[in-house]
Protein backbone atom coordinates (compact mmCIF):
# COMPACT_ATOMS: atom_id res chain seq x y z
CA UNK A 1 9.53 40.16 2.99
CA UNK A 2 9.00 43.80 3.67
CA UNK A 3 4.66 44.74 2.52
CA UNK A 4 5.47 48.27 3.89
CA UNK A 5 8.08 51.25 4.12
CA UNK A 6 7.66 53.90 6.98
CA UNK A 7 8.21 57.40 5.76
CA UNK A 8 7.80 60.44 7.75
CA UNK A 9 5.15 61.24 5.54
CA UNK A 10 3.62 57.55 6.51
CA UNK A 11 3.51 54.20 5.61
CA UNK A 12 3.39 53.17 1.77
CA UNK A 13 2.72 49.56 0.69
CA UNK A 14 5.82 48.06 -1.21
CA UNK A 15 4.62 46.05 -4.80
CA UNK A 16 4.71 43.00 -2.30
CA UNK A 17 2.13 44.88 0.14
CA UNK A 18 -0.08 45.67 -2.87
CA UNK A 19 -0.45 41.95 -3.64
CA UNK A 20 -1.14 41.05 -0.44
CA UNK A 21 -3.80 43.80 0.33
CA UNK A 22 -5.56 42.41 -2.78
CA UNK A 23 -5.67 38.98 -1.42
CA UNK A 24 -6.99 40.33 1.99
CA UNK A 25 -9.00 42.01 0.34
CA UNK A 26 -10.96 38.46 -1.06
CA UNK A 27 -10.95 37.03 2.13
CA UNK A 28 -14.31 37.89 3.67
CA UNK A 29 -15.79 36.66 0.07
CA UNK A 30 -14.11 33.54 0.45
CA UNK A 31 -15.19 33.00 4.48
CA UNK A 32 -18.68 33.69 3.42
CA UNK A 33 -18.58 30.92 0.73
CA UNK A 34 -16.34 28.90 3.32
CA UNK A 35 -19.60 29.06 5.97
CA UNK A 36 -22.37 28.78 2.80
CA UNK A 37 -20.36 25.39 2.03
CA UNK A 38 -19.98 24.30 5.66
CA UNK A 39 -23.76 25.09 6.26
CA UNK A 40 -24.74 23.26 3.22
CA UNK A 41 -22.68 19.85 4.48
CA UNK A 42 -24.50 20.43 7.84
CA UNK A 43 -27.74 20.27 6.25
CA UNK A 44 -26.85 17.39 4.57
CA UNK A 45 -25.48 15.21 6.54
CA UNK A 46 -29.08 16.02 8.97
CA UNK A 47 -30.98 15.40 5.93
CA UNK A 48 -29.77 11.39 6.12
CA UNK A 49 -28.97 9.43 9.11
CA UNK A 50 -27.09 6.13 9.13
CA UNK A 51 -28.06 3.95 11.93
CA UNK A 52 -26.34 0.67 12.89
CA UNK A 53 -28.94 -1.53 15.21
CA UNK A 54 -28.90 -5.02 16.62
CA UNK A 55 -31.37 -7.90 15.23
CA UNK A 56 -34.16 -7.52 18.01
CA UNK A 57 -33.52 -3.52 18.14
CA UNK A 58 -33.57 -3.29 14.04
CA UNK A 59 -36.84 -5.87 14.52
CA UNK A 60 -38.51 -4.82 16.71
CA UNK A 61 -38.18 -1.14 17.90
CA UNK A 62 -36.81 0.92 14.54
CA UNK A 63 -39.91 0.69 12.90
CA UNK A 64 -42.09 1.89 15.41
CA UNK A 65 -39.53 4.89 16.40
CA UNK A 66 -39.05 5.51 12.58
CA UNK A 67 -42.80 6.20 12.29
CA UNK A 68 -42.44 8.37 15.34
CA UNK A 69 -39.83 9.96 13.97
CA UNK A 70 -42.04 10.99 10.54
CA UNK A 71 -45.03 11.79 12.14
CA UNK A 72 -43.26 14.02 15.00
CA UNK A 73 -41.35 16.02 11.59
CA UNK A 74 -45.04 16.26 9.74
CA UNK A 75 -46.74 17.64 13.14
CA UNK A 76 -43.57 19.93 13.58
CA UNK A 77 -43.83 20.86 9.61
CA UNK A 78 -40.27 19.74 8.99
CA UNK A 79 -38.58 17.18 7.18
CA UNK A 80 -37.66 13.79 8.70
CA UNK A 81 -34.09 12.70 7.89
CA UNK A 82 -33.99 9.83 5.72
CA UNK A 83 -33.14 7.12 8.00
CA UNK A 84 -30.81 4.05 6.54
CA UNK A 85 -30.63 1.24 8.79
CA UNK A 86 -28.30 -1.53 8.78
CA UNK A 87 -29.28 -4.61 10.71
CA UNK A 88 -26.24 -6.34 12.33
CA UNK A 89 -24.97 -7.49 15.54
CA UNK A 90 -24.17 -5.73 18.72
CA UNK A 91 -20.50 -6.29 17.79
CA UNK A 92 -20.79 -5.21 14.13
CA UNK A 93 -23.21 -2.00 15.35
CA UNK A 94 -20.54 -0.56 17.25
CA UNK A 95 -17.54 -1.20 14.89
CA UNK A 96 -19.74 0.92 12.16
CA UNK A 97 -20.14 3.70 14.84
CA UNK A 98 -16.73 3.88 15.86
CA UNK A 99 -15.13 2.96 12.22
CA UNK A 100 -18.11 6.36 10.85
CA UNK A 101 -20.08 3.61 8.58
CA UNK A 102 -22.98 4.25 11.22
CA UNK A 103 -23.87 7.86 13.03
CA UNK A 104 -26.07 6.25 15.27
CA UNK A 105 -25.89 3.06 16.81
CA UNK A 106 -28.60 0.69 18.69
CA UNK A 107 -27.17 -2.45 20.62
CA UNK A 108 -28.70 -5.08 23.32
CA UNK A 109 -26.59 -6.19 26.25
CA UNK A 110 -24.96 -9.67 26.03
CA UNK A 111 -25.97 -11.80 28.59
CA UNK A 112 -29.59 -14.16 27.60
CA UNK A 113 -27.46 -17.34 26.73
CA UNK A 114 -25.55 -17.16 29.99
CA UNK A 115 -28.42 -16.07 32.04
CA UNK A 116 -30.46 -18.95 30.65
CA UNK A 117 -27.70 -21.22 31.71
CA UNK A 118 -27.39 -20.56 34.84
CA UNK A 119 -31.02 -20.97 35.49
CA UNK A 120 -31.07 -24.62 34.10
CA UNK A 121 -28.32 -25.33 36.18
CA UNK A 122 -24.79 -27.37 35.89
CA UNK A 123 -27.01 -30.53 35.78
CA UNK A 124 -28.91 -29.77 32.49
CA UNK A 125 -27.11 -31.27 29.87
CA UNK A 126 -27.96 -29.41 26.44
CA UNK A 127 -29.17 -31.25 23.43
CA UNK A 128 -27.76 -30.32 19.70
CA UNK A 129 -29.78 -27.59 18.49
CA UNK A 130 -32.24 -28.95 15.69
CA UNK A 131 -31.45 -25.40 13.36
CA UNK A 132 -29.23 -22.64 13.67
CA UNK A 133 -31.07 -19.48 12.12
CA UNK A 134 -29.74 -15.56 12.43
CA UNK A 135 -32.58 -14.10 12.60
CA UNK A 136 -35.52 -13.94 15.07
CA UNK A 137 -38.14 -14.42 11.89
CA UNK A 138 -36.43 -17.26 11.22
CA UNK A 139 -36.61 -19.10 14.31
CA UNK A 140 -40.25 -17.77 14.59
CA UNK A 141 -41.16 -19.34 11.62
CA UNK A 142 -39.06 -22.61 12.28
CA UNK A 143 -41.03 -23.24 15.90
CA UNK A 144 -44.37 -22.13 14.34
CA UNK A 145 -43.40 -25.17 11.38
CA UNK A 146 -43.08 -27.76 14.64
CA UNK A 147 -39.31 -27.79 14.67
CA UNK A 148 -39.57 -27.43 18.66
CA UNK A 149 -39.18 -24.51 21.43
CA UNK A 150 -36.66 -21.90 21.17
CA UNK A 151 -35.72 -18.80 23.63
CA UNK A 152 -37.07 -15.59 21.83
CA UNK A 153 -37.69 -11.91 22.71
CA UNK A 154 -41.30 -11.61 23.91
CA UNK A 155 -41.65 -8.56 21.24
CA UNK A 156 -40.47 -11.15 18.22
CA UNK A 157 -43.56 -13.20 18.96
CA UNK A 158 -46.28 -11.19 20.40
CA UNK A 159 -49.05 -11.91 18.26
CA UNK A 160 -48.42 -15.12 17.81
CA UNK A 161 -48.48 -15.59 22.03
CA UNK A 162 -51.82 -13.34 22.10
CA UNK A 163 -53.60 -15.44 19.22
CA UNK A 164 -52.18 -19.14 20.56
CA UNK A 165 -50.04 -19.96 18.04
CA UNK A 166 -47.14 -20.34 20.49
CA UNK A 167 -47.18 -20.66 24.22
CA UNK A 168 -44.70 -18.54 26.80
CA UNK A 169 -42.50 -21.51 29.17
CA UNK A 170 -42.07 -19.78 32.41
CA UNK A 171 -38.91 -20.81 34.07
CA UNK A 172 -38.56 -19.57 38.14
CA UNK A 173 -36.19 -17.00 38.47
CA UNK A 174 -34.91 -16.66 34.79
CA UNK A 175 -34.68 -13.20 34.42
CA UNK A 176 -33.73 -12.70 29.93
CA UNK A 177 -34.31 -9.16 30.18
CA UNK A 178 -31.73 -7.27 28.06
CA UNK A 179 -30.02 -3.35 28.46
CA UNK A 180 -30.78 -1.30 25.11
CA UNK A 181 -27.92 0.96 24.00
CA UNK A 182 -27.79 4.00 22.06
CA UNK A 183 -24.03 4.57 20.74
């Protein structure tokens, strides 16, 4: 498709040129609207956050950052992102980060059960467990009711070791710390 014709009095735009100058024409209106649009979806998507966490993380942690998080905004006078958090597993957490359910992701490092394990040695046979519970309040509120001990993260039941409701069992070189993960 020819859009010009050479002369030697110069170029002239065929019918076909014309059109296309008139398009060109509308394309710095349309880039402008293009970036307004693309600036407006930035915004947004700062204006919410979706954050995948682990049990003890989404427990324990995200409320105290989350507050953090507002009052840092109101001393900076801007506006927090609204923050939804979805409390899974470490598994599920970074599924929904990879899969784009999640922009943010908080997981612990596996690794308590068999740690505890192989401080109790090969020797210690382990008894059924009296209640299986997925959540740390749960289990907190099980052992506080008498059902017996159970291995928890010293955050999940800090009060309740600081006012005596529970006691802490130390066992020699059982080390239950676990890695936290942004993803």
């Amino acid at each position: 498709m020819r859009l010009a014709v050479r002369t030697v009095r110069g170029t002239q735009l065929t019918t076909a040129g014309v059109v296309v100058a008139q398009w060109a024409n509308k394309l710095p209106d349309v880039a402008q609207q293009v970036d307004a649009g693309l600036g407006s979806l930035r915004t947004e998507s700062r204006s919410k956050l979706k954050v995948a966490a682990s049990l003890t993380v989404a427990e324990q942690l995200m409320p105290l950052w989350l507050v953090s998080l507002q009052a840092t905004a109101d001393r900076s006078g801007r506006k927090a992102p609204e923050v939804i958090l979805t409390t899974t597993n470490s598994g599920h957490a970074i599924s929904a980060v990879r899969d784009g359910a999640a922009d943010l992701g908080f997981i612990e490092s596996p690794g308590a059960l068999s740690a505890l394990r192989n401080a109790l040695g090969d020797d210690f046979a382990q008894a059924s467990p009296a209640l299986e519970l997925s959540s740390a309040a749960a289990v907190r509120a099980a052992v506080l009711a008498g059902a017996g001990p159970a291995v928890m993260s010293r955050r999940a039941v800090a009060d309740d070791l600081a006012m005596g409701r529970l006691r802490a069992v130390q066992v020699p070189d059982l080390n239950l710390r676990r890695a936290l993960r942004a993803i």
